[in-house]
C-alpha atoms as a PDB file:
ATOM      1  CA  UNK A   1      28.238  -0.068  25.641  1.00  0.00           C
ATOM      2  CA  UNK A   2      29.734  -2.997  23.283  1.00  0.00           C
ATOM      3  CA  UNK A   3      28.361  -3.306  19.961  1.00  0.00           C
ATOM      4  CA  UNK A   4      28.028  -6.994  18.480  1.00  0.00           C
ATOM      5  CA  UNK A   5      29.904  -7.666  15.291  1.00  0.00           C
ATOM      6  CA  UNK A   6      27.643  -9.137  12.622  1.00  0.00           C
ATOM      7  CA  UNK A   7      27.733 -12.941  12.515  1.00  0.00           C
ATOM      8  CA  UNK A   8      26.419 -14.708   9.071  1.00  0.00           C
ATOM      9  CA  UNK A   9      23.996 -16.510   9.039  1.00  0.00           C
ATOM     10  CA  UNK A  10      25.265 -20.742   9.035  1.00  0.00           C
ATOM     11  CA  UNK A  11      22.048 -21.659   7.873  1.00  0.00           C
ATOM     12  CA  UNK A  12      21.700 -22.888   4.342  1.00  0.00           C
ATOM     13  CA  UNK A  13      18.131 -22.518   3.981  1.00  0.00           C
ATOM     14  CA  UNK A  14      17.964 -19.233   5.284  1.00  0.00           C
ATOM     15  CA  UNK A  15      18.740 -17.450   2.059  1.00  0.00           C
ATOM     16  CA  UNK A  16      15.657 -19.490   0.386  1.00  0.00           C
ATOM     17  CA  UNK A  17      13.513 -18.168   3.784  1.00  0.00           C
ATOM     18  CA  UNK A  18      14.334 -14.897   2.945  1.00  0.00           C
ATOM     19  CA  UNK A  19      13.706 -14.908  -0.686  1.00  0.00           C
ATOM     20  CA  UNK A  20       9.992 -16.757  -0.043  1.00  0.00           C
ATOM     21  CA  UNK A  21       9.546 -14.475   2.387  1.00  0.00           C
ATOM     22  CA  UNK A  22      10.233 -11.101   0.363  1.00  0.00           C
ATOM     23  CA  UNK A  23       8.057 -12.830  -2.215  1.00  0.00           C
ATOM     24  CA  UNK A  24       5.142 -13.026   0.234  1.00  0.00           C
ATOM     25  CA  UNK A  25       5.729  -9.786   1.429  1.00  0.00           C
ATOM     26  CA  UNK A  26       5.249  -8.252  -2.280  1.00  0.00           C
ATOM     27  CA  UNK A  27       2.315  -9.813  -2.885  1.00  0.00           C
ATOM     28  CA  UNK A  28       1.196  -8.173   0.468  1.00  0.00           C
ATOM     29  CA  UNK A  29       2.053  -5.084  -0.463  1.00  0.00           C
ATOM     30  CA  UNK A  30       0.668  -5.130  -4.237  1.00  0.00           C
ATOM     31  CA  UNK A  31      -2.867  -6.048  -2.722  1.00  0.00           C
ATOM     32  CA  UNK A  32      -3.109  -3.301  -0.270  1.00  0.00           C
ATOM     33  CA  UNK A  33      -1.823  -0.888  -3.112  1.00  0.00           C
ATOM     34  CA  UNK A  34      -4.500  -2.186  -5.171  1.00  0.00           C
ATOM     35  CA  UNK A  35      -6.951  -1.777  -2.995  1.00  0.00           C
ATOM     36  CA  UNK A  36      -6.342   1.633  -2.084  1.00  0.00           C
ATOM     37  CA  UNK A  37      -6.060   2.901  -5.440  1.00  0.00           C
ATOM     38  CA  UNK A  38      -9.785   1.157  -5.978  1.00  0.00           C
ATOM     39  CA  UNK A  39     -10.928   2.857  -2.918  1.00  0.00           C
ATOM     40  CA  UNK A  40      -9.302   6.260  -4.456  1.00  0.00           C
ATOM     41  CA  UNK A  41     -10.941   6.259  -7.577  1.00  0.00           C
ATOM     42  CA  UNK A  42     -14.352   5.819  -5.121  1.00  0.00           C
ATOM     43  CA  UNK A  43     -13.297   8.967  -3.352  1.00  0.00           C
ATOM     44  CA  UNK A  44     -12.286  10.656  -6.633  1.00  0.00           C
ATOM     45  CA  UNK A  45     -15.919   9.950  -8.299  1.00  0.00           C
ATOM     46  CA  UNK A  46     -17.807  10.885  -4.889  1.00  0.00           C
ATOM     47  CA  UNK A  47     -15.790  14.448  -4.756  1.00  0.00           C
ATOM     48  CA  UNK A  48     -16.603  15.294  -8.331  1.00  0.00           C
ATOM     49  CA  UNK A  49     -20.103  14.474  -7.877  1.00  0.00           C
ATOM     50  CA  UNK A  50     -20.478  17.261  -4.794  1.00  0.00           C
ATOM     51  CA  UNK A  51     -18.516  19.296  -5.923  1.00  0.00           C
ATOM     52  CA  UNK A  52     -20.916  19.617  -9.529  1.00  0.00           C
ATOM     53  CA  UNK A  53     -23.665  19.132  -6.839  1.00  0.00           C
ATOM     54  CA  UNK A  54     -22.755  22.275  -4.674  1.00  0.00           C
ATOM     55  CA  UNK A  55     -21.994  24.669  -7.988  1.00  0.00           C
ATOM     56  CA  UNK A  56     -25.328  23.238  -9.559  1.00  0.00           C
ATOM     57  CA  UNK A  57     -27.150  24.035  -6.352  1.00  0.00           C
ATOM     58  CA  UNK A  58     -25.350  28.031  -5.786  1.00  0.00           C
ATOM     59  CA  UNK A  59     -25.996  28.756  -9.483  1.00  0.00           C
ATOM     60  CA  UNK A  60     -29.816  27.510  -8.825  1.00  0.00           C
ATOM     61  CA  UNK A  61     -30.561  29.528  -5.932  1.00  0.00           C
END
């Protein structure tokens, strides 16, 4: 099997492609983080409150 050497890129504008599209990327990724960490803090607040619920409701009966 032959491996392909590298070739560089010729294009000028590729390096400014690359940068907006790292840029765009980020963003991406920031949302989804911050969404998931919202949705976490849901979870967190949901498990506390059965968890209190279950120990309130073995200690009652």
């Amino acid at each position: 099997m032959v491996k392909r050497a590298y070739q560089p890129l010729n294009d000028p504008q590729a390096g400014d492609k690359l940068k907006q599209f790292r840029q765009d990327l980020n963003k991406e990724l920031e949302h989804a983080i911050e969404g998931h960490e919202f949705k976490m803090v849901y979870i967190g607040i949901a498990t506390l409150i059965a968890f209190a619920l279950v120990i309130y409701l073995a200690w009652k009966y």
